[in-house]
C-alpha atoms as a PDB file:
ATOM      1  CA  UNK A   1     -54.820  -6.512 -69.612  1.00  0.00           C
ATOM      2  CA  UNK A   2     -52.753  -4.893 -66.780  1.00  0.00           C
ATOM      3  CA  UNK A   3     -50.361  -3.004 -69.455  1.00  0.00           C
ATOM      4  CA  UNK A   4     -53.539  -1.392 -70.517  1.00  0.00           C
ATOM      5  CA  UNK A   5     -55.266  -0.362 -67.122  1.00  0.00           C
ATOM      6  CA  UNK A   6     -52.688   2.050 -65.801  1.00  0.00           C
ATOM      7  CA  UNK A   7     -54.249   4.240 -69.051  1.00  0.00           C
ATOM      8  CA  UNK A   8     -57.664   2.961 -68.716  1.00  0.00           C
ATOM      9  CA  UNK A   9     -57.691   4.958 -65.218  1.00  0.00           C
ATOM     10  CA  UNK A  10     -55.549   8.107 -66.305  1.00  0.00           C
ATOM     11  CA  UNK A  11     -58.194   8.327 -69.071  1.00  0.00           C
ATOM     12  CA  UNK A  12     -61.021   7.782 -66.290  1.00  0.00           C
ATOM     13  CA  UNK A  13     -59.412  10.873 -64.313  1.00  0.00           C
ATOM     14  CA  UNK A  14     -59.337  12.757 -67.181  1.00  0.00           C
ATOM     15  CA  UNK A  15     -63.004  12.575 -68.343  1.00  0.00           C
ATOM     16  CA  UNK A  16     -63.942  13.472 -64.702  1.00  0.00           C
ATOM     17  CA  UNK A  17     -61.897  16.419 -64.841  1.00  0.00           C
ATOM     18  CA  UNK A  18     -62.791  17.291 -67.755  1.00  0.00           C
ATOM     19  CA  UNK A  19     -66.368  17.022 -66.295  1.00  0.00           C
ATOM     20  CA  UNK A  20     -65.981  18.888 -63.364  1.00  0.00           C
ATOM     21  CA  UNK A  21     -64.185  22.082 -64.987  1.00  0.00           C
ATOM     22  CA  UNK A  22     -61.232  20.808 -63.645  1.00  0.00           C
ATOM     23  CA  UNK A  23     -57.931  22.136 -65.829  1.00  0.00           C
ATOM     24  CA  UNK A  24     -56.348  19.026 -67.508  1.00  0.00           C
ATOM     25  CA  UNK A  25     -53.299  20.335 -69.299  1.00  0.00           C
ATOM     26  CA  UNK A  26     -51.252  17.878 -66.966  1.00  0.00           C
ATOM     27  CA  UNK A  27     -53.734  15.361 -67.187  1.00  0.00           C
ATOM     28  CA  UNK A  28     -53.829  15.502 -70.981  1.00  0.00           C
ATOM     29  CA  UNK A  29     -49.906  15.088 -71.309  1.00  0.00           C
ATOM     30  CA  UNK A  30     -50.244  12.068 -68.661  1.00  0.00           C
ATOM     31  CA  UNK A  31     -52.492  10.528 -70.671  1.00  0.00           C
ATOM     32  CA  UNK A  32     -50.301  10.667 -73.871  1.00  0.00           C
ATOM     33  CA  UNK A  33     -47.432   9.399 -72.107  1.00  0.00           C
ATOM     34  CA  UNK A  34     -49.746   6.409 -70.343  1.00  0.00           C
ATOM     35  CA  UNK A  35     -51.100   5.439 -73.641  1.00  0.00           C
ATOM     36  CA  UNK A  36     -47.643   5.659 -74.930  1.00  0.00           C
ATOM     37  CA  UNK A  37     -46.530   2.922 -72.228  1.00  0.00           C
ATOM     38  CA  UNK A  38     -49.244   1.304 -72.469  1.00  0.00           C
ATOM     39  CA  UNK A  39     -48.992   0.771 -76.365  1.00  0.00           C
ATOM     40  CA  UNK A  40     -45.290  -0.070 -75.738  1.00  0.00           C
ATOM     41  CA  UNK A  41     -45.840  -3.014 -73.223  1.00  0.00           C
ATOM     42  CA  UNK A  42     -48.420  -4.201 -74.948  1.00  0.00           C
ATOM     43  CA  UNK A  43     -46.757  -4.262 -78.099  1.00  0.00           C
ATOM     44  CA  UNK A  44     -43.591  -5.829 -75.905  1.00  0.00           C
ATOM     45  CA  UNK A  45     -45.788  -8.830 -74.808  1.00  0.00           C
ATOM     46  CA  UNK A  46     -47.412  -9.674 -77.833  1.00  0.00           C
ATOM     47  CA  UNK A  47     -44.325 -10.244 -79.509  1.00  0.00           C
ATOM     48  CA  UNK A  48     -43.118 -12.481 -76.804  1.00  0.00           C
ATOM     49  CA  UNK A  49     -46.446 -14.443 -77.586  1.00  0.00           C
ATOM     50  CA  UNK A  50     -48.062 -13.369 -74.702  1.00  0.00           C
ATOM     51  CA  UNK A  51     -51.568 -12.936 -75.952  1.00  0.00           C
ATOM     52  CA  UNK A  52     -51.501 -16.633 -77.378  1.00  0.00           C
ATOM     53  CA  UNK A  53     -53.824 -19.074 -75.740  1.00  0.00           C
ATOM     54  CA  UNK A  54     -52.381 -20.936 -72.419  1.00  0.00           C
ATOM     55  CA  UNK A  55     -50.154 -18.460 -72.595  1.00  0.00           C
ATOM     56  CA  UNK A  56     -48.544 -16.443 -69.559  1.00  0.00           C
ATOM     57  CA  UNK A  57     -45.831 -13.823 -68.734  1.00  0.00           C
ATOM     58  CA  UNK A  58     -42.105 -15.433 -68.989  1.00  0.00           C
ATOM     59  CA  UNK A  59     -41.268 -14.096 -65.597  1.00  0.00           C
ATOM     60  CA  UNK A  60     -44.466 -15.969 -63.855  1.00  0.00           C
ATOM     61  CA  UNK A  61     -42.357 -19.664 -64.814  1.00  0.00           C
ATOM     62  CA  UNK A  62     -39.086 -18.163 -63.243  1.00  0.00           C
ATOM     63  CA  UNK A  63     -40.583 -17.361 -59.720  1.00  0.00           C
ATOM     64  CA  UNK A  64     -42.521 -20.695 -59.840  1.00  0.00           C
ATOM     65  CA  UNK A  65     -39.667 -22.555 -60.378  1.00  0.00           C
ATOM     66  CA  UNK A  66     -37.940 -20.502 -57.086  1.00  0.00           C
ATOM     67  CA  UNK A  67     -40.888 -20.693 -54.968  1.00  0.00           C
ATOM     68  CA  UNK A  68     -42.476 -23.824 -53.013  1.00  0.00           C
ATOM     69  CA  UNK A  69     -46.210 -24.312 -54.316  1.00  0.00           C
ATOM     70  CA  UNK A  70     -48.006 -23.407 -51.589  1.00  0.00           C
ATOM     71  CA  UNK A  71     -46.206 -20.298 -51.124  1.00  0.00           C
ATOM     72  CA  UNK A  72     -46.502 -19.785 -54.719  1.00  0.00           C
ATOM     73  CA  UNK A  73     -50.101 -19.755 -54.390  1.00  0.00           C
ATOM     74  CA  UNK A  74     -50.732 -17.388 -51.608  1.00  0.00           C
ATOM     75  CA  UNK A  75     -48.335 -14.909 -54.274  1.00  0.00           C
ATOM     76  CA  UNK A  76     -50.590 -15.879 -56.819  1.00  0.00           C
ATOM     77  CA  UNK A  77     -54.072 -14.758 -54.764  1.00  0.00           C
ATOM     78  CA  UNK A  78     -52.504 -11.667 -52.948  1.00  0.00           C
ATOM     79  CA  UNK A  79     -50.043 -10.275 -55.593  1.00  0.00           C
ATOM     80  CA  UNK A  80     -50.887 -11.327 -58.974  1.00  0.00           C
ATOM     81  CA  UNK A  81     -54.988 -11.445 -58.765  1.00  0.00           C
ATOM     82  CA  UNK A  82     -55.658  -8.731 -56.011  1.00  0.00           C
ATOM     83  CA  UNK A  83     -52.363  -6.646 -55.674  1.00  0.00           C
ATOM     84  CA  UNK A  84     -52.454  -5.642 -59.637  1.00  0.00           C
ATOM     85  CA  UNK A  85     -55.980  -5.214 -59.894  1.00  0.00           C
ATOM     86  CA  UNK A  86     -56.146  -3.045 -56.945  1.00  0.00           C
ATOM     87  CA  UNK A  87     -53.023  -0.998 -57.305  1.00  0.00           C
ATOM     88  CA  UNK A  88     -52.829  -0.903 -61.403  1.00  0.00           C
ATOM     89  CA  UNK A  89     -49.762  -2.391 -61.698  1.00  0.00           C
END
């Protein structure tokens, strides 16, 4: 879902611009080019089975393997679940 939010927002902005009589010419071309990433990523991630069930992103199992578990986990709850939700990346 986090190839897809970076777009989700830009759309977001674009309605509330849009909204507020805002001009959106460079919103509008910032959205194309979002959903175009977007689209690409997510395409990227399906074909490396990513949307499969138990499945996670290949680079996840590289820095668990380099990282002790505990500090693993304090990456896990300040990077991976707050960080990208926060941030959109």
């Amino acid at each position: 879902m986090t190839d897809t939010l970076p777009a989700i927002y830009i759309a977001h902005f674009n309605v509330w611009a849009r909204l507020a009589g805002l001009p959106t010419s460079r919103l509008d071309m910032l959205l194309a080019f979002g959903l175009f990433w977007s689209t690409r990523l997510s395409f990227n991630y399906w074909r490396k089975g990513g949307y499969q069930k138990g499945s996670e992103d290949y680079r996840w199992a590289v820095l668990r393997e380099k990282i002790p578990g505990p500090l693993f986990f304090v990456f896990n709850v300040t990077f991976i679940s707050l960080a990208q939700s926060v941030s959109g990346t």
